[in-house]
N, C-alpha and C. Protein backbone atom coordinates (compact mmCIF):
# COMPACT_ATOMS: atom_id res chain seq x y z
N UNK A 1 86.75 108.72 132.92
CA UNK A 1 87.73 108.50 133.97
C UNK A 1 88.11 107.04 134.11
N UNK A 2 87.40 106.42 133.56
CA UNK A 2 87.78 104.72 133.75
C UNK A 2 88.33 104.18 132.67
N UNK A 3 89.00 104.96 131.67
CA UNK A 3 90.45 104.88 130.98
C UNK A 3 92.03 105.75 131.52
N UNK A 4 91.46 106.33 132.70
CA UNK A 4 92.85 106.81 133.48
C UNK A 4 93.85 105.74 133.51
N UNK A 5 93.07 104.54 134.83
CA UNK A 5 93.89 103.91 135.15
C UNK A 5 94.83 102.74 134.24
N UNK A 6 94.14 102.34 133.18
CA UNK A 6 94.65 102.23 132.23
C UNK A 6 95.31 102.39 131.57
N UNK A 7 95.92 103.91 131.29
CA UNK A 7 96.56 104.79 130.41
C UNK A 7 97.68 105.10 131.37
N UNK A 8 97.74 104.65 133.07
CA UNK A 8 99.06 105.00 134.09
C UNK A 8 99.61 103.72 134.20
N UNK A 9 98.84 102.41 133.85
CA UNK A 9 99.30 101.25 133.71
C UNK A 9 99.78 100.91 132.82
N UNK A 10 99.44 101.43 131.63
CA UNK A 10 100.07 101.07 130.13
C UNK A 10 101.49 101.82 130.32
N UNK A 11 101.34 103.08 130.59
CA UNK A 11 103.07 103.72 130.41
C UNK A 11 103.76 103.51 131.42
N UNK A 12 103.36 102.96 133.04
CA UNK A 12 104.17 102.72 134.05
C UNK A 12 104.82 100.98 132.74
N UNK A 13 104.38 100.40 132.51
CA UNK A 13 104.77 99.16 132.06
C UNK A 13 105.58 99.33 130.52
N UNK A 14 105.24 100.41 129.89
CA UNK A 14 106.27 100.53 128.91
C UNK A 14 107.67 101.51 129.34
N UNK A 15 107.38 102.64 130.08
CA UNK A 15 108.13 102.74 130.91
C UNK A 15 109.50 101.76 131.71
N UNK A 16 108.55 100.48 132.26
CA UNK A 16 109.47 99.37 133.15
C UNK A 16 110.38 98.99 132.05
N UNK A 17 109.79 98.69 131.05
CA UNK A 17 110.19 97.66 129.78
C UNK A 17 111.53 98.40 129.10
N UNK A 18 111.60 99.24 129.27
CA UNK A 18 112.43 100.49 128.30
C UNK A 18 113.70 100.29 129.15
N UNK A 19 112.88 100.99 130.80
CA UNK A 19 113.92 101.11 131.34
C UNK A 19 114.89 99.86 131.76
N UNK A 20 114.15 98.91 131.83
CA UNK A 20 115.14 97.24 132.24
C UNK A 20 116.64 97.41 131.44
N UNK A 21 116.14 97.25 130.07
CA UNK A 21 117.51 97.57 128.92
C UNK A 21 118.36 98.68 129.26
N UNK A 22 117.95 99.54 129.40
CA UNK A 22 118.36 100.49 129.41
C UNK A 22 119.78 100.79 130.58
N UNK A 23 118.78 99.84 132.30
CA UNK A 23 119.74 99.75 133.65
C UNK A 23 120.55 98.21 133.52
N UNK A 24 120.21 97.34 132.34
CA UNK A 24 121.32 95.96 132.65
C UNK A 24 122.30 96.35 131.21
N UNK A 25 121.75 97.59 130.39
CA UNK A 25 123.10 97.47 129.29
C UNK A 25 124.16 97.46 129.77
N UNK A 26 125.07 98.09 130.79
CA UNK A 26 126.08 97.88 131.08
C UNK A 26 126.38 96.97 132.03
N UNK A 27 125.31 96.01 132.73
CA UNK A 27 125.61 95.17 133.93
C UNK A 27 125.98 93.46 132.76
N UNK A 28 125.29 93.92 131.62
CA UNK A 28 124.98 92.24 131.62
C UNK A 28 125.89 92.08 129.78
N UNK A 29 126.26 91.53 129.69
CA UNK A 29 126.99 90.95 128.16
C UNK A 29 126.37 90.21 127.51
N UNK A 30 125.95 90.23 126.29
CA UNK A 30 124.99 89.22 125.23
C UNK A 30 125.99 88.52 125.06
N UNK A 31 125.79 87.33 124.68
CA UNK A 31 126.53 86.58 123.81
C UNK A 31 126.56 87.02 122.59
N UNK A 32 127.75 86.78 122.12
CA UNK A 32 127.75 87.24 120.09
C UNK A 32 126.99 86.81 119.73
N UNK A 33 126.83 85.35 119.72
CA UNK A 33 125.77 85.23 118.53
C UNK A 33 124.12 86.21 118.66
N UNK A 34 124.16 86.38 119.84
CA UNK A 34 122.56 86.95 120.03
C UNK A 34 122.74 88.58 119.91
N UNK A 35 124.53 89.07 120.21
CA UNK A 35 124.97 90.19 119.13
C UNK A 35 124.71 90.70 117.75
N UNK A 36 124.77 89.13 117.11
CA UNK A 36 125.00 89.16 115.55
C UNK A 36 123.77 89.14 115.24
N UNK A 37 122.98 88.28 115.93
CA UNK A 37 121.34 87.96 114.95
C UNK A 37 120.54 89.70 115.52
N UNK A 38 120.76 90.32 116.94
CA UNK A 38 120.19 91.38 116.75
C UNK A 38 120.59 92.40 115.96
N UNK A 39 121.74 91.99 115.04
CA UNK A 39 121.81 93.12 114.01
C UNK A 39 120.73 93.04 112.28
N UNK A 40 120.07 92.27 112.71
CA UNK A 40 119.34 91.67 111.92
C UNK A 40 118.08 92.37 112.29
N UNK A 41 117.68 92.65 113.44
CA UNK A 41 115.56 93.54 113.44
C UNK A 41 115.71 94.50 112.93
N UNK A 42 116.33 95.70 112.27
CA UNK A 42 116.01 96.41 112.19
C UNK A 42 115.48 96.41 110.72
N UNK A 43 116.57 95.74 110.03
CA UNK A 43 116.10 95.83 108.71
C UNK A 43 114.53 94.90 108.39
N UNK A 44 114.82 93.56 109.53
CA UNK A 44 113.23 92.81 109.02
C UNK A 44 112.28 93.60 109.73
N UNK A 45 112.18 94.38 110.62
CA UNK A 45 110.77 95.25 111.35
C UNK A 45 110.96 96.00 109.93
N UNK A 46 111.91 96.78 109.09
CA UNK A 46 111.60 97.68 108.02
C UNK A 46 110.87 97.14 107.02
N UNK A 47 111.44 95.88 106.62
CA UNK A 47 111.07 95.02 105.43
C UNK A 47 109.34 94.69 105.83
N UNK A 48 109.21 94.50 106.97
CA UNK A 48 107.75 93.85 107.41
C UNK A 48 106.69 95.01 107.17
N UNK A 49 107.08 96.14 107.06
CA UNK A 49 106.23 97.65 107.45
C UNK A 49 106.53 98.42 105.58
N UNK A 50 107.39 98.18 105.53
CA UNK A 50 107.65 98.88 103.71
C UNK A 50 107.32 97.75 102.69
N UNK A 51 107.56 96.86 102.72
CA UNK A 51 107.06 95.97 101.31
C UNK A 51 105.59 95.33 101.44
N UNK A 52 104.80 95.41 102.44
CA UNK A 52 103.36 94.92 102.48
C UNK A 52 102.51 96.15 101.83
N UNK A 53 103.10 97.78 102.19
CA UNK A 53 102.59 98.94 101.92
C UNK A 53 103.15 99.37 100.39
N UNK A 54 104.29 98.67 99.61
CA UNK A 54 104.84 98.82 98.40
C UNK A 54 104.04 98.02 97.45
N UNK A 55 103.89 96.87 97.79
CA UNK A 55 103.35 95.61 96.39
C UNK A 55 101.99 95.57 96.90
N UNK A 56 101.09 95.62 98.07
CA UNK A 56 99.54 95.23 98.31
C UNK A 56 98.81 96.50 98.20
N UNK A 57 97.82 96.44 97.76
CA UNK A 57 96.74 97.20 98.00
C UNK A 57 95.37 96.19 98.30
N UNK A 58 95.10 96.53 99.84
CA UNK A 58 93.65 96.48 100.11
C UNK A 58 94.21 94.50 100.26
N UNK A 59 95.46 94.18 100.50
CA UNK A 59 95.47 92.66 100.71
C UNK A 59 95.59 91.93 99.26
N UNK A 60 95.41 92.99 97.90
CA UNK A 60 96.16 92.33 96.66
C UNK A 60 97.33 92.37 96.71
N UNK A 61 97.89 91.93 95.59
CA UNK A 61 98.76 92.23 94.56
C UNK A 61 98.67 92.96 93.85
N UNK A 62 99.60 93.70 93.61
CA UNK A 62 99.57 94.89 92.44
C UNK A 62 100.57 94.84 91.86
N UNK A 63 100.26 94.50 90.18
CA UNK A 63 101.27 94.49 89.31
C UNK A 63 102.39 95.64 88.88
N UNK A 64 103.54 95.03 89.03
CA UNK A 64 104.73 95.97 89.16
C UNK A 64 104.84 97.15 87.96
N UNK A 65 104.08 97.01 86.56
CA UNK A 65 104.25 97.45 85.95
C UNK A 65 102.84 99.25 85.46
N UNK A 66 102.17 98.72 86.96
CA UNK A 66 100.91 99.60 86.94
C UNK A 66 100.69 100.20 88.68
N UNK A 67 102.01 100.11 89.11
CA UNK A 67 102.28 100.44 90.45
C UNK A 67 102.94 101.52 91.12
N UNK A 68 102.84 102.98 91.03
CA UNK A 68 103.55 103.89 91.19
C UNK A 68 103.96 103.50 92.63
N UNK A 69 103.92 103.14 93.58
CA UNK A 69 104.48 103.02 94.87
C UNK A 69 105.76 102.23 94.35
N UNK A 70 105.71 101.46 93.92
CA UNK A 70 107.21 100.85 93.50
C UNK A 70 107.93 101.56 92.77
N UNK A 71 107.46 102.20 91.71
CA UNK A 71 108.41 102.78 91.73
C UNK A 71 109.13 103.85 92.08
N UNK A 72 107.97 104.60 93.21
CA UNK A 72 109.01 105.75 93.78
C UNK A 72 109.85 105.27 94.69
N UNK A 73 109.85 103.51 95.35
CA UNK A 73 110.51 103.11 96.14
C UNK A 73 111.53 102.74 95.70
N UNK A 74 111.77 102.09 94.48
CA UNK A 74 112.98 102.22 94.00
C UNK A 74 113.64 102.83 94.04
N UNK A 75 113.06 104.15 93.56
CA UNK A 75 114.08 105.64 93.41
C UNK A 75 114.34 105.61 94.92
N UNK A 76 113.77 105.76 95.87
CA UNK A 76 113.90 106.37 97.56
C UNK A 76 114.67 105.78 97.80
N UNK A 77 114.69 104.07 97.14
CA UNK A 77 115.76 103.07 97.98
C UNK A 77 117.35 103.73 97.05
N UNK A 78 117.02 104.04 96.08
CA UNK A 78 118.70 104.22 95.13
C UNK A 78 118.75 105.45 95.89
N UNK A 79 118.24 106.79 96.25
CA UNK A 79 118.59 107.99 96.86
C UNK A 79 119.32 107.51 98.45
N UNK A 80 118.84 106.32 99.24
CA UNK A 80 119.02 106.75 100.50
C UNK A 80 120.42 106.06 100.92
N UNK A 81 120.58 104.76 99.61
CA UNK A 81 121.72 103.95 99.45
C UNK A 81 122.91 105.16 98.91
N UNK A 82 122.59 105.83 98.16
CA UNK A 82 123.69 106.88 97.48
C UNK A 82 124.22 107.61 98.39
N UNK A 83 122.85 108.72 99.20
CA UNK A 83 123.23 109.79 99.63
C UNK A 83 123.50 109.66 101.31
N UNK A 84 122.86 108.53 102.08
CA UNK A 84 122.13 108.24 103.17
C UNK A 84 121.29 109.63 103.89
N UNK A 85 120.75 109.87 103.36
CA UNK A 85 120.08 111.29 103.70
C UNK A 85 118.96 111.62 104.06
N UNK A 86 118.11 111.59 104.98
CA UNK A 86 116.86 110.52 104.93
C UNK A 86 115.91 111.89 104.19
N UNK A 87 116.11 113.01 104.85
CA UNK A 87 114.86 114.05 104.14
C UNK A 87 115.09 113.77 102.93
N UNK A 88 116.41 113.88 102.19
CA UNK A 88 116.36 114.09 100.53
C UNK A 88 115.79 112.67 99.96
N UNK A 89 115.78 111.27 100.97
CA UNK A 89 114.95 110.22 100.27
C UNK A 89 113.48 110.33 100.22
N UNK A 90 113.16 111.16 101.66
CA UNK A 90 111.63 111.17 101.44
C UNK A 90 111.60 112.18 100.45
N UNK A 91 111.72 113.00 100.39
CA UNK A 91 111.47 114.10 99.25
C UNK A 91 111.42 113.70 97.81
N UNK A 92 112.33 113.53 97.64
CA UNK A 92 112.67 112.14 96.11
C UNK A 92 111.42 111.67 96.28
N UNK A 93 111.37 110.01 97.16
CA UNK A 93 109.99 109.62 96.96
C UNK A 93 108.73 109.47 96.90
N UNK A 94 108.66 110.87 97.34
CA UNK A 94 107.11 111.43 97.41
C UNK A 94 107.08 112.54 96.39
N UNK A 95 108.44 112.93 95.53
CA UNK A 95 107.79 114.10 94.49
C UNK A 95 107.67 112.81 93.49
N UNK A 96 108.86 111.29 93.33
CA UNK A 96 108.57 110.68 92.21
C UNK A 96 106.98 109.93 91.90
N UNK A 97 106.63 110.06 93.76
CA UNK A 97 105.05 109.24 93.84
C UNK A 97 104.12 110.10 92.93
N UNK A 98 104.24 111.45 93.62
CA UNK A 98 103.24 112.80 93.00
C UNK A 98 103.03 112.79 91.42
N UNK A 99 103.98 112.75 91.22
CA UNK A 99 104.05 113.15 89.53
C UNK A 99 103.62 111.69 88.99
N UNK A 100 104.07 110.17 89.17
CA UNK A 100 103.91 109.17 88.68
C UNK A 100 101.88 109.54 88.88
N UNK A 101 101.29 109.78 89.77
CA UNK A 101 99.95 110.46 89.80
C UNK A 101 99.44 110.69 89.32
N UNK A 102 100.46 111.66 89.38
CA UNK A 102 99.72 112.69 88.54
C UNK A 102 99.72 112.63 86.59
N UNK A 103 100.79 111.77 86.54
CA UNK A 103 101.05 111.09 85.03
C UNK A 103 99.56 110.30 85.15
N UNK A 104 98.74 109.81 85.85
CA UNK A 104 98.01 108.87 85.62
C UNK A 104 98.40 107.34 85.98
N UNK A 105 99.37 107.14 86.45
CA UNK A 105 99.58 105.94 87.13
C UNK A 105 99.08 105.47 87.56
């Protein structure tokens, strides 16, 4: 019981946080430039979360040429650029992961 209050404080406060944006989007105007650069997180939060989990293992390096994660990311990245489709990219890149595997990669 003495992680309750904790767990009504954590979501009353992500809760607050959500909702702030949410009640000044229409009261308040960004400036462009702070327009333009937030069109910019989405791709670096992606880049920060997909290429540490593509090229490292365990905090190495892993050579590109003995690396099946790269290259099913390649393929996922050419499927999702082609088709924008997101199931048919995961699908792609997890049958090209499987089999690169299962080849012994």
């Amino acid at each position: 019981m003495e992680w309750l209050p904790v767990l009504i404080i954590g979501g009353l406060l992500t809760f607050a946080t959500r909702l702030s944006f949410i009640a000044l989007l229409g009261r308040f105007e960004a400036p462009e430039v702070v327009t333009r650069a937030l069109r910019y997180v989405p791709p670096a939060v992606l880049s920060a979360i997909i290429f540490p989990e593509v090229l490292l293992r365990d905090g190495v390096f892993v050579t590109p040429w003995v690396n099946p994660r790269l290259y099913a990311g390649i393929v996922a990245g050419l499927i999702a650029w082609r088709t924008r489709n997101v199931l048919l990219t995961i699908g792609v890149g997890m049958a090209v992961f499987w089999a690169l595997g299962w080849a012994g990669m």
